[in-house]
Protein backbone atom coordinates (compact mmCIF):
# COMPACT_ATOMS: atom_id res chain seq x y z
CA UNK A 1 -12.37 -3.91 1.04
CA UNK A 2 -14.67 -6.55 -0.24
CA UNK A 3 -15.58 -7.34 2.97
CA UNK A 4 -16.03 -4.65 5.00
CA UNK A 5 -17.54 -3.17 8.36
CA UNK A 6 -21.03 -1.54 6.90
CA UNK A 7 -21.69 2.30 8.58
CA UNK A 8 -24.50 2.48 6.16
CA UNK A 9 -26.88 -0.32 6.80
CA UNK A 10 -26.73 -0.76 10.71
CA UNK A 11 -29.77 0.81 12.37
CA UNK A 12 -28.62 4.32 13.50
CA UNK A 13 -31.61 5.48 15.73
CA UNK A 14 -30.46 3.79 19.00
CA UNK A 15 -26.59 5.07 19.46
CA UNK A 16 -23.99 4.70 22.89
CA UNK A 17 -23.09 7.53 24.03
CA UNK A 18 -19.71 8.16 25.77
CA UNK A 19 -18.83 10.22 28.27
CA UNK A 20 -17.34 13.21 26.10
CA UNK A 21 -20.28 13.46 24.18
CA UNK A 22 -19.49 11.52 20.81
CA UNK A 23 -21.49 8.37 19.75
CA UNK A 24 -19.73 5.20 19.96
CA UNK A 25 -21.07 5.08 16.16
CA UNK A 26 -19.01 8.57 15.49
CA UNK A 27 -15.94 7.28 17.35
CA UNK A 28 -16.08 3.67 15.52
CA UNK A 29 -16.25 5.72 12.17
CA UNK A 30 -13.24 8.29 12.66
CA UNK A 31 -10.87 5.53 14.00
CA UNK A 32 -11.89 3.33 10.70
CA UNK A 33 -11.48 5.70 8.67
CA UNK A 34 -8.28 7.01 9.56
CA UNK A 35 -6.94 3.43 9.18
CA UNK A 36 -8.33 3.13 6.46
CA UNK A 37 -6.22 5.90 5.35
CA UNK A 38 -2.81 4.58 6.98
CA UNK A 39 -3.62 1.53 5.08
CA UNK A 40 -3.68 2.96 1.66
CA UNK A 41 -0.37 4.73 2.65
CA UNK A 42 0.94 1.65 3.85
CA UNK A 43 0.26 0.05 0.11
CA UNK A 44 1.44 2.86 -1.94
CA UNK A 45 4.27 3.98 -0.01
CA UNK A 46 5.85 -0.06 0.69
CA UNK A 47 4.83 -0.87 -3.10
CA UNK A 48 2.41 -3.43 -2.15
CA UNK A 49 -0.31 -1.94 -4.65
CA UNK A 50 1.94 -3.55 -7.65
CA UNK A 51 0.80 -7.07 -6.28
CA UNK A 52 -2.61 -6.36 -4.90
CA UNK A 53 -4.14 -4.04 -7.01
CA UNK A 54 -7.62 -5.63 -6.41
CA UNK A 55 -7.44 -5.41 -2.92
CA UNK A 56 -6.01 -1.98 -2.92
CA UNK A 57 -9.03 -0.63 -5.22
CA UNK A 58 -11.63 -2.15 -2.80
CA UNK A 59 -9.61 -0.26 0.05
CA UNK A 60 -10.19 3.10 -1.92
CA UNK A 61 -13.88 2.46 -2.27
CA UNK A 62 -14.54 1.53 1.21
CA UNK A 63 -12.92 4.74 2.39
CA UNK A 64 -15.26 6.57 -0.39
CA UNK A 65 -18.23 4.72 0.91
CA UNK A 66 -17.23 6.41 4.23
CA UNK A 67 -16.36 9.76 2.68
CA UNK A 68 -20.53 9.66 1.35
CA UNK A 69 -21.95 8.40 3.83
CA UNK A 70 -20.78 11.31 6.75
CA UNK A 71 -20.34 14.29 3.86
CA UNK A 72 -24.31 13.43 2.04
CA UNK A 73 -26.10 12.30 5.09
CA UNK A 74 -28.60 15.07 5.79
CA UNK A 75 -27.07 17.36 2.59
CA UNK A 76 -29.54 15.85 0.21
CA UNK A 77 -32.08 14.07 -0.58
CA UNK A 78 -32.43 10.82 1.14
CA UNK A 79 -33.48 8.97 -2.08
CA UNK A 80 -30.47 9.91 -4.08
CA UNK A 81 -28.56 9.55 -0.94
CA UNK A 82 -29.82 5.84 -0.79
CA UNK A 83 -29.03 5.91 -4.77
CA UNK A 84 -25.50 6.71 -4.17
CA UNK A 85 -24.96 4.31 -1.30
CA UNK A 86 -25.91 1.29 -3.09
CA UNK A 87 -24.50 2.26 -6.18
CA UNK A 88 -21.09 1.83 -4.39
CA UNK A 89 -22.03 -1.00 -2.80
CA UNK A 90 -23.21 -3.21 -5.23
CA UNK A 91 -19.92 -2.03 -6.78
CA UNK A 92 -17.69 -3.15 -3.02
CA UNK A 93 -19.54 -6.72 -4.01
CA UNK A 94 -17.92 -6.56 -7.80
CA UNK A 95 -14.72 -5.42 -6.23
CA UNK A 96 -14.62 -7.93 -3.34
CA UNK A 97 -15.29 -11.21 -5.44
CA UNK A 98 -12.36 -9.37 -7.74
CA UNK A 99 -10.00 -9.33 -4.19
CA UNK A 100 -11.17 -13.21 -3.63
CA UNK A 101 -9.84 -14.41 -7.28
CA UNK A 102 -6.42 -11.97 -6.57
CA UNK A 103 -5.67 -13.59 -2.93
CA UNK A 104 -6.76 -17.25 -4.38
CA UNK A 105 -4.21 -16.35 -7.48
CA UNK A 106 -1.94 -15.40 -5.55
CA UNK A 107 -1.84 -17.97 -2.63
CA UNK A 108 -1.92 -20.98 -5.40
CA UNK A 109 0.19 -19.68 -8.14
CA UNK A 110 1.70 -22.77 -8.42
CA UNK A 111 -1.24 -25.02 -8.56
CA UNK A 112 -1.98 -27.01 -11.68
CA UNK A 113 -4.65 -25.48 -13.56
CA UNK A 114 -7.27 -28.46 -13.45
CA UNK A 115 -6.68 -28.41 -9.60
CA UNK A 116 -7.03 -24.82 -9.11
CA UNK A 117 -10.38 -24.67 -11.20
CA UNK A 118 -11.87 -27.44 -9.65
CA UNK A 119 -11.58 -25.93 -6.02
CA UNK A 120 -12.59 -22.88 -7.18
CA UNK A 121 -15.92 -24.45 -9.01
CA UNK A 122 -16.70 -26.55 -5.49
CA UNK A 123 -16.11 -23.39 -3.44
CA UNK A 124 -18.06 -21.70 -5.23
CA UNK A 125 -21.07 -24.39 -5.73
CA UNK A 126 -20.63 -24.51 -1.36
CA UNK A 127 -21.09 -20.45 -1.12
CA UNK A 128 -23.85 -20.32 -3.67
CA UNK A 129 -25.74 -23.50 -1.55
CA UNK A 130 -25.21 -21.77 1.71
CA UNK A 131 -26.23 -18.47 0.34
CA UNK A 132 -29.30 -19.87 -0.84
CA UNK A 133 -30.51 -20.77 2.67
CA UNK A 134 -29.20 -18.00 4.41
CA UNK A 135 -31.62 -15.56 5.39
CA UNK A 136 -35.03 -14.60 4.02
CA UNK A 137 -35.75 -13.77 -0.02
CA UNK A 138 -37.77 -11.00 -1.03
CA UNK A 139 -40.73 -12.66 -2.69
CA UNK A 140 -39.88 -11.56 -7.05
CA UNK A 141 -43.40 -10.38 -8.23
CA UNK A 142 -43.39 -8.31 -5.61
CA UNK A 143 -40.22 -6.49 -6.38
CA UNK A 144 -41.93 -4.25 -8.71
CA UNK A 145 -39.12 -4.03 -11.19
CA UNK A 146 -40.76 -1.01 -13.66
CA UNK A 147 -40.16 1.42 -10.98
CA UNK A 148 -37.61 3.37 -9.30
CA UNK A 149 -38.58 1.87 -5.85
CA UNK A 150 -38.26 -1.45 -6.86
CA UNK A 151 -34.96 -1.09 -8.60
CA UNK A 152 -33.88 0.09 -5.40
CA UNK A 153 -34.44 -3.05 -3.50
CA UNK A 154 -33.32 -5.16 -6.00
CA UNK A 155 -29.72 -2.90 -5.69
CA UNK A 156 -29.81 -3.34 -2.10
CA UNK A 157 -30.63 -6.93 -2.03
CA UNK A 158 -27.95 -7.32 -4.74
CA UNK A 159 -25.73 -5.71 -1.76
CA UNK A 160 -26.62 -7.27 0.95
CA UNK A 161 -27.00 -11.00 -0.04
CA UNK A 162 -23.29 -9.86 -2.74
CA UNK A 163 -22.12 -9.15 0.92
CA UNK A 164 -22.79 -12.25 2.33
CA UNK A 165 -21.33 -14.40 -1.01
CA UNK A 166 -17.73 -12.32 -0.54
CA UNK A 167 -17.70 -13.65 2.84
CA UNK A 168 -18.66 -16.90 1.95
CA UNK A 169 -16.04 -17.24 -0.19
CA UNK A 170 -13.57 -15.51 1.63
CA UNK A 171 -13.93 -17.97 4.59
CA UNK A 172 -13.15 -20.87 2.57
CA UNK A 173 -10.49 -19.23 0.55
CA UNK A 174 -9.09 -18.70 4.33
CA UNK A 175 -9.38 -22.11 4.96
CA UNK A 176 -7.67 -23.73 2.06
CA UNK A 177 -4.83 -20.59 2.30
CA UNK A 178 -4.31 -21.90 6.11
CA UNK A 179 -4.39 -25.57 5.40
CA UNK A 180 -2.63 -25.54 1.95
CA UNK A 181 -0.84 -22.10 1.77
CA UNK A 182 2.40 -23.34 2.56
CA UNK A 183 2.94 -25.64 -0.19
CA UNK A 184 2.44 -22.91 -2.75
CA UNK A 185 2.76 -19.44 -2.55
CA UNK A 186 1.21 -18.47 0.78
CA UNK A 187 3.51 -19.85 3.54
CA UNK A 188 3.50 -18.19 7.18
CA UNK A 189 3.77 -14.57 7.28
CA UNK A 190 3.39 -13.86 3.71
CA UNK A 191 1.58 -11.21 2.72
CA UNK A 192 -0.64 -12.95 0.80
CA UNK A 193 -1.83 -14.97 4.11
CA UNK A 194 -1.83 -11.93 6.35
CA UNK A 195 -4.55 -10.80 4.43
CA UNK A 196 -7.16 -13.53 3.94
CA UNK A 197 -6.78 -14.30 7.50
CA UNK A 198 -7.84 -11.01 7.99
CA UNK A 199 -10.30 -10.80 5.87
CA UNK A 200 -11.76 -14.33 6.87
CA UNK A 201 -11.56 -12.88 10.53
CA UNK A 202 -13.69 -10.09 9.61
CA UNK A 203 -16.02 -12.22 6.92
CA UNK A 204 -16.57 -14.69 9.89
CA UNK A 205 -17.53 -11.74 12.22
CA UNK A 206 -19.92 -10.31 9.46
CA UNK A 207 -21.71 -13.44 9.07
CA UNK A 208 -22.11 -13.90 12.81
CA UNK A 209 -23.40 -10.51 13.23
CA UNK A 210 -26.15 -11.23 10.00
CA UNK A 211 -26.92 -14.51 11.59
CA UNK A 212 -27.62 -13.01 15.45
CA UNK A 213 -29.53 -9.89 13.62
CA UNK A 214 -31.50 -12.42 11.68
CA UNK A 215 -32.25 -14.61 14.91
CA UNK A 216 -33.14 -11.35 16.43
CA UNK A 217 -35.29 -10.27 14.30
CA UNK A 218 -37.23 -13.83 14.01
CA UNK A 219 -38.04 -14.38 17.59
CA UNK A 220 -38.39 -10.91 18.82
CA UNK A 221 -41.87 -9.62 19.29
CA UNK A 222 -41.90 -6.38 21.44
CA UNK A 223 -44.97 -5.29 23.29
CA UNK A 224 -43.82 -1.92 24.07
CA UNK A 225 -42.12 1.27 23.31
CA UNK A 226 -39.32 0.08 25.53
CA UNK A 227 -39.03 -3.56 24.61
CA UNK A 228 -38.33 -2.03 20.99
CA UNK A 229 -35.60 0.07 21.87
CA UNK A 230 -33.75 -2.61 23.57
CA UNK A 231 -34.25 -4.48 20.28
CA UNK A 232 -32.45 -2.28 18.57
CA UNK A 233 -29.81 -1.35 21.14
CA UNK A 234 -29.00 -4.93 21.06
CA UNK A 235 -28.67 -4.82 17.64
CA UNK A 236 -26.64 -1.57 17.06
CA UNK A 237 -23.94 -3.51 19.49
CA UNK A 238 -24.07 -6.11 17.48
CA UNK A 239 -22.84 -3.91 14.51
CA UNK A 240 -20.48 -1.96 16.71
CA UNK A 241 -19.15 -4.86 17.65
CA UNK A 242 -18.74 -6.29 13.86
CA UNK A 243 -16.54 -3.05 13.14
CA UNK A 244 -14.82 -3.33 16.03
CA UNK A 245 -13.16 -6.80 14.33
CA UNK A 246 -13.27 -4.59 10.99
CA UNK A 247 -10.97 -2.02 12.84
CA UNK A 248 -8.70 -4.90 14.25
CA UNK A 249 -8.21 -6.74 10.71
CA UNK A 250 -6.97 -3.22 9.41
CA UNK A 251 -4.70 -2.71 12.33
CA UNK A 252 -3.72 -6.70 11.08
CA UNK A 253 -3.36 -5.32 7.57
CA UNK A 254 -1.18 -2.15 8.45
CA UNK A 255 1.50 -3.91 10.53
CA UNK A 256 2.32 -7.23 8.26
CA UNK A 257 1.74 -5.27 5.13
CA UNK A 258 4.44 -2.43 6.34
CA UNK A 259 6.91 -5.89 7.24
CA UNK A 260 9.25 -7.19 4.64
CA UNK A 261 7.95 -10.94 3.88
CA UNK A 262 10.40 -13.36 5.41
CA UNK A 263 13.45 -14.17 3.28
CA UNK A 264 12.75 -10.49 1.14
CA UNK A 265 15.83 -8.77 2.24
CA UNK A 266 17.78 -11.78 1.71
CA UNK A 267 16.52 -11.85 -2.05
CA UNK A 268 17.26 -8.62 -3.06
CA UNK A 269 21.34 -8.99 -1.81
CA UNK A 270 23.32 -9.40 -4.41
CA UNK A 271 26.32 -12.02 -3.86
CA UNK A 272 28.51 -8.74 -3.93
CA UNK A 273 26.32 -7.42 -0.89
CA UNK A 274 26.51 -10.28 0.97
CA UNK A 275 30.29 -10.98 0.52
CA UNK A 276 30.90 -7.44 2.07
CA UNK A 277 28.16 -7.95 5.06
CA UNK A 278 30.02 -11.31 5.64
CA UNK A 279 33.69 -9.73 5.86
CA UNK A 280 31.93 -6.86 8.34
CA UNK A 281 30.89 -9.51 10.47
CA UNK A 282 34.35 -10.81 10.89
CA UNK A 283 35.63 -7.89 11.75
């Protein structure tokens, strides 16, 4: 969705295998993408893609993303395979910061406008700050812009560290929704709410998960052909494990979004309606 459990940048030489002989990589895949797809049902068939059209576009492209990634892999070329991949990713990054100015619209509606653009300039300054620190950056004469190789990297670093910005963002939008929502448009169990807290749930899992790999990947120094695999064993959990709260947020997603907000079927009675279901309780 903006944020979203990544298939196609975990390390996918070290896999689980289960008893019945699927990867816990396959079995993490089918069950995401098939609520993936009750999700999009969900928002088309309850009407909810009228009022989050944002974050219903980012749920199509995630379940493309997922679509390339197990119908290319091995069908072609792995460089326009990795073409394709970041293509859509760098475009997940355009369409998650488009979800976090939707749910941030939404949630504050009735904000004054100076307020609203001053929270949104310090969140942002905060994201960008932390971003800045977070992680290594490539070194830029070294990118090697003029060729195809270097573009490359500069699309997947525009990816990965776009990745990290959405979640930024999203975690203090998840804040100030929790803390704030109620005077405005986001109160308890509004729609709105349901889904930055899951997406904060799942941005807060995604940073973890960069932060361990990162740690990982700093103090590690294997000696051996074994030492290395349990490297990366450790670290393909620690992407399993990141979907795993992926899968949960869209479980989150699919049950409030299906729910009427509270006070919605109260709305839409007209005084008519709720004469006549007064007089039936009477009876």
């Amino acid at each position: 969705m903006g944020l979203r459990s990544d298939f196609t940048r975990g390390p996918d030489r070290v896999q689980m295998h289960l008893n019945w002989g699927f990867s816990t990589r396959q079995v993490l895949w089918t069950l995401t993408f098939a609520a993936q797809l009750v999700l999009l049902v969900v928002l088309l068939g309850r009407d909810r893609m009228r009022r989050y059209p944002w974050f219903t576009a980012a749920g199509v492209l995630f379940a493309l993303q997922l679509m390339a990634e197990m119908l290319l892999a091995g069908r072609m070329a792995m460089l326009p395979f990795q073409e394709i991949l970041l293509a859509l990713g760098d475009l997940a990054v355009i369409l998650g910061l488009l979800v976090v100015v939707e749910m941030a619209r939404r949630a504050f509606a009735g904000a004054p406008r100076s307020l609203w653009m001053v929270n949104a300039a310090g969140l942002l300054v905060v994201a960008s700050g932390v971003l800045a620190v977070w992680g290594p950056w490539p070194v830029w004469k070294d990118m090697a812009l003029d060729t195809l190789l270097g573009k490359l990297r500069l699309m997947q670093l525009a990816a990965q560290k776009g990745d990290t910005l959405v979640a930024l963002l999203t975690v203090g939008l998840g804040l100030l929704v929790v803390i704030f929502g109620r005077r405005f448009k986001a109160g308890w169990r509004s729609h709105t709410q349901m889904i930055v807290i899951g997406l904060s749930t799942a941005a807060i899992a995604l940073l973890a998960t960069q932060g361990a790999v990162q740690s990982i990947a700093k103090m590690a120094h294997p000696h051996s052909r074994a030492e290395y695999e349990q490297i990366l064993g450790l670290v393909s959990n620690l992407v399993n494990a990141n979907q795993v709260v992926y899968l949960a947020a869209q479980l989150w997603w699919i049950v409030w979004l299906w729910r009427d907000e509270p006070g919605t079927v109260a709305a839409e009675l007209t005084p008519a309606d709720s004469a006549e279901i007064s007089a039936e309780g009477e009876q």
